[in-house]
C-alpha atoms as a PDB file:
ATOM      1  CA  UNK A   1       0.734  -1.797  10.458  1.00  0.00           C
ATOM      2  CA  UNK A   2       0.674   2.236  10.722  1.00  0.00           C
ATOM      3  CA  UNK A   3      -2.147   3.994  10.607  1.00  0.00           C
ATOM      4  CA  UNK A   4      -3.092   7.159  11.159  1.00  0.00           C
ATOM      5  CA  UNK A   5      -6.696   8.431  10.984  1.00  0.00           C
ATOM      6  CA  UNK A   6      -8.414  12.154  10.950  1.00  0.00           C
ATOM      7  CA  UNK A   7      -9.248  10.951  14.498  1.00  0.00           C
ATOM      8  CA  UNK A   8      -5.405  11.129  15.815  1.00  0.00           C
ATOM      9  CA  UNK A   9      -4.443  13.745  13.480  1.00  0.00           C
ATOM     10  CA  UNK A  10      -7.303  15.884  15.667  1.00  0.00           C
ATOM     11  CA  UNK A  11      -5.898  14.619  18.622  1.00  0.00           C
ATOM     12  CA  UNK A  12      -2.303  15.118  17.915  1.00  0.00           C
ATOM     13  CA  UNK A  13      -2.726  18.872  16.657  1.00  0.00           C
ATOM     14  CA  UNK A  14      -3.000  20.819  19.096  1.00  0.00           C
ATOM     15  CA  UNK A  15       0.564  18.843  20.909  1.00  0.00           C
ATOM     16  CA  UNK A  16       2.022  20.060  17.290  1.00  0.00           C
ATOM     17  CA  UNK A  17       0.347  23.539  17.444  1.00  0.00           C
ATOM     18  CA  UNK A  18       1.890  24.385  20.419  1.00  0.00           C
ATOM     19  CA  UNK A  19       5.373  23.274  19.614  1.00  0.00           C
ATOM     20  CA  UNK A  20       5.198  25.205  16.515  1.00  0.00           C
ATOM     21  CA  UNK A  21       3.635  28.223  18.788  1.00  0.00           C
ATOM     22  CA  UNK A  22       6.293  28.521  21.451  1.00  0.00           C
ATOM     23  CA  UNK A  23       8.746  28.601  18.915  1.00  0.00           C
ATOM     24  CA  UNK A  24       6.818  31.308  16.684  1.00  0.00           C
ATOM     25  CA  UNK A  25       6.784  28.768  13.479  1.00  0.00           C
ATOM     26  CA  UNK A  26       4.240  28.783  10.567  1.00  0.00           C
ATOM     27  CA  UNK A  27       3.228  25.331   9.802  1.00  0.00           C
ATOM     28  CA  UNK A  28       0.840  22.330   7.971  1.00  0.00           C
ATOM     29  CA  UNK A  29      -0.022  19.475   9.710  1.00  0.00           C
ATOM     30  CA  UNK A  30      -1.551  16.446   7.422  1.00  0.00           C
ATOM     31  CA  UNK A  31      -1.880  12.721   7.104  1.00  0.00           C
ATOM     32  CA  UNK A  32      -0.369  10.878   4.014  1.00  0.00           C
ATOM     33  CA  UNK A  33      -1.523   7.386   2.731  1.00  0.00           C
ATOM     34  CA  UNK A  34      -3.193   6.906   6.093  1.00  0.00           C
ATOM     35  CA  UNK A  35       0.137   5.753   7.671  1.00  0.00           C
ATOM     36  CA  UNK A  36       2.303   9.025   7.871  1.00  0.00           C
ATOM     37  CA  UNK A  37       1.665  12.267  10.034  1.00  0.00           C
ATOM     38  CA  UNK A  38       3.322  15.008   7.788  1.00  0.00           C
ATOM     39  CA  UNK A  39       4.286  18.403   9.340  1.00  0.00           C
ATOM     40  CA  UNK A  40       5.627  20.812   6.556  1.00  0.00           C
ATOM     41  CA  UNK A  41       7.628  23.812   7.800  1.00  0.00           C
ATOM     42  CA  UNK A  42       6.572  27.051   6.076  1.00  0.00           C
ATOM     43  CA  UNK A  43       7.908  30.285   7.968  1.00  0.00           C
ATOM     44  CA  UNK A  44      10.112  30.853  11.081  1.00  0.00           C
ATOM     45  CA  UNK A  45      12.482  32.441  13.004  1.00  0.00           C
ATOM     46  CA  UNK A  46      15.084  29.122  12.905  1.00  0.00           C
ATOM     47  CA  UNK A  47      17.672  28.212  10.504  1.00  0.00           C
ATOM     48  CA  UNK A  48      17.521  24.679   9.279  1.00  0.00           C
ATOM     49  CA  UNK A  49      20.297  25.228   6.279  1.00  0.00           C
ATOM     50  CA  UNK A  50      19.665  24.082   3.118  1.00  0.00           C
ATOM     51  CA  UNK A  51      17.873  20.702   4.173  1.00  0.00           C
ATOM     52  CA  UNK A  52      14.373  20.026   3.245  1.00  0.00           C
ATOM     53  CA  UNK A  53      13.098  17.313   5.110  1.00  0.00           C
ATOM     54  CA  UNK A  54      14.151  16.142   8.275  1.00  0.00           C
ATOM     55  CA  UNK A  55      15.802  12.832   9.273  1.00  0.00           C
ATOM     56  CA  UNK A  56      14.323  12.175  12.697  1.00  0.00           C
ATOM     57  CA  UNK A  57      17.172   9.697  13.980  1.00  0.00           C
ATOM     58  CA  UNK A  58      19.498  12.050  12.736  1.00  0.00           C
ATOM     59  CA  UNK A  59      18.573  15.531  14.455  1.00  0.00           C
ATOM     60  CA  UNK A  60      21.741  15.029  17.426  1.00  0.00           C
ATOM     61  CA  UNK A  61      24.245  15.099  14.427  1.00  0.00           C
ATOM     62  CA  UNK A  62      22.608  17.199  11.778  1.00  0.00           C
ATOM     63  CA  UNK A  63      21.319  20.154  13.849  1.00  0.00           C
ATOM     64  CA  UNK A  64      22.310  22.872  16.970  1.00  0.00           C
ATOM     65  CA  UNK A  65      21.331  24.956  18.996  1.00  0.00           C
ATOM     66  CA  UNK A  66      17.142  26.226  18.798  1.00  0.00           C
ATOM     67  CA  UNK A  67      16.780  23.655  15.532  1.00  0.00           C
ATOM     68  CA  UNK A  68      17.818  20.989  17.499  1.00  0.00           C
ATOM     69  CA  UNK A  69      15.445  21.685  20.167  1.00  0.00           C
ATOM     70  CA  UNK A  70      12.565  22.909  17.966  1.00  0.00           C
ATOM     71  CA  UNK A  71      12.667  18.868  16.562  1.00  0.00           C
ATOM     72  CA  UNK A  72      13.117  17.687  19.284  1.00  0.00           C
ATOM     73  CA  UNK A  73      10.229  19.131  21.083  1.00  0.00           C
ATOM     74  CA  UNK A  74       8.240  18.292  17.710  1.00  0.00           C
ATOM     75  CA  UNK A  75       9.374  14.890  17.163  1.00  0.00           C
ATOM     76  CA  UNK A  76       7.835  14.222  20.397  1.00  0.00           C
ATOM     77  CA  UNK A  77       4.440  16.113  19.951  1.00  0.00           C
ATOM     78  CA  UNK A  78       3.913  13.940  16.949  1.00  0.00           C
ATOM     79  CA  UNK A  79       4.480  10.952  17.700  1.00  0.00           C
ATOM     80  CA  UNK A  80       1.732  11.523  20.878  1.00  0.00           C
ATOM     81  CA  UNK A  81       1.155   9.756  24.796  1.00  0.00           C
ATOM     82  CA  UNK A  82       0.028   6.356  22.164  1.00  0.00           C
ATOM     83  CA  UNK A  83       2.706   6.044  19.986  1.00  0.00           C
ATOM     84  CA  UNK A  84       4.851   2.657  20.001  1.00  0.00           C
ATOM     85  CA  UNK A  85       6.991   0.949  18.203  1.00  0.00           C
ATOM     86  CA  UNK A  86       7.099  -2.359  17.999  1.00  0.00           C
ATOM     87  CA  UNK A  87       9.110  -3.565  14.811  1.00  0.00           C
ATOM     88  CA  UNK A  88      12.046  -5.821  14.351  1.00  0.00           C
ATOM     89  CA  UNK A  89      14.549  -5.510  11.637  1.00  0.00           C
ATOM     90  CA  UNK A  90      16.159  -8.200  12.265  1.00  0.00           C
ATOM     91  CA  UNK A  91      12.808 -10.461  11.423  1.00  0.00           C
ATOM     92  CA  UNK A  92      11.663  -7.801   9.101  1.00  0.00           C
ATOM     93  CA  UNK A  93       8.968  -6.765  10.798  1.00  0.00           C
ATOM     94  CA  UNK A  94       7.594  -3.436  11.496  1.00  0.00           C
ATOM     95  CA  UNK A  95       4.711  -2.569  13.788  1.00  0.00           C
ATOM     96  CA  UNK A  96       4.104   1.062  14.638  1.00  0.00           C
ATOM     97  CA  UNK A  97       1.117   3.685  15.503  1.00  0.00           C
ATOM     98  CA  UNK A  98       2.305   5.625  12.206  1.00  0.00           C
ATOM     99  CA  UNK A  99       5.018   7.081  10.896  1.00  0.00           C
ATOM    100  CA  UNK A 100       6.325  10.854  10.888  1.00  0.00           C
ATOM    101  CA  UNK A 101       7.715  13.285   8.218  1.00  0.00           C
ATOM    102  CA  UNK A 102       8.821  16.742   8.857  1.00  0.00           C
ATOM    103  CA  UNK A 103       9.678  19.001   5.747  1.00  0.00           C
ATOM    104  CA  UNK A 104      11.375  22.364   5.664  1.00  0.00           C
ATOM    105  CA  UNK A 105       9.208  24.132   3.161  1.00  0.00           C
ATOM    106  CA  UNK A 106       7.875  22.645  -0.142  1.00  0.00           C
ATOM    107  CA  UNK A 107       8.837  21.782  -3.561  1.00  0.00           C
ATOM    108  CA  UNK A 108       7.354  24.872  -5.072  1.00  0.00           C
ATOM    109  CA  UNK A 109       6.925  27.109  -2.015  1.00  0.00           C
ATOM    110  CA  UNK A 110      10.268  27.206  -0.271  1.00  0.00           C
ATOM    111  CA  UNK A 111      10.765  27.753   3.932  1.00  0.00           C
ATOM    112  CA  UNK A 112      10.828  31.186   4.522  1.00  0.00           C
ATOM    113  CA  UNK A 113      13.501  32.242   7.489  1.00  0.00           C
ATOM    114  CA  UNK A 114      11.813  35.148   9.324  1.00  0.00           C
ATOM    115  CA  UNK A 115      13.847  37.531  11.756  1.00  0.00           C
END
């Protein structure tokens, strides 16, 4: 079963942090319902289009250029050196460290592209 604690949020920041530094983009990190690590996107330099949360199997076909390797690079810094993934659709069973979400802006404060 996920989980994700204040513990591993506090050890997974500063990965995050730094992504979101060397790419010179504003952002929240938080935990929700103890099973999801939640990065919202607030300000930047990078054009994401009109999406507002990102698909993380998706980011070869959906994104280019920096985007593409921003999430990338972020993907990776959240999930951490101790995530795995152990589930099996097939059996319906899903074992992972936790989960992650990545949102371009929020529902009443929208990303704001910077140049």
């Amino acid at each position: 079963m996920a989980y994700v604690s204040k513990e591993d949020k506090a050890k997974l920041a500063p990965l995050v942090k730094a992504v979101l530094f060397k790419y010179n983009m504003k952002g929240t990190i938080s935990v929700r319902h103890h099973s999801s690590l939640v990065v919202k996107l607030m300000k930047g330099p990078i054009d994401f289009g009109s999406n507002t949360s990102v698909n993380e199997y998706w980011i070869d076909k959906h994104y280019d250029g920096k985007a593409k390797e921003f999430l990338s690079e972020l993907i990776v810094a959240m999930k951490g050196p101790d995530f795995f993934d152990n589930s099996d659709i097939q059996s319906d069973y899903f074992h992972r460290s936790h989960y992650i979400d990545i949102f371009v802006g929020t529902y009443d404060k929208p990303y704001m592209l910077i140049a």
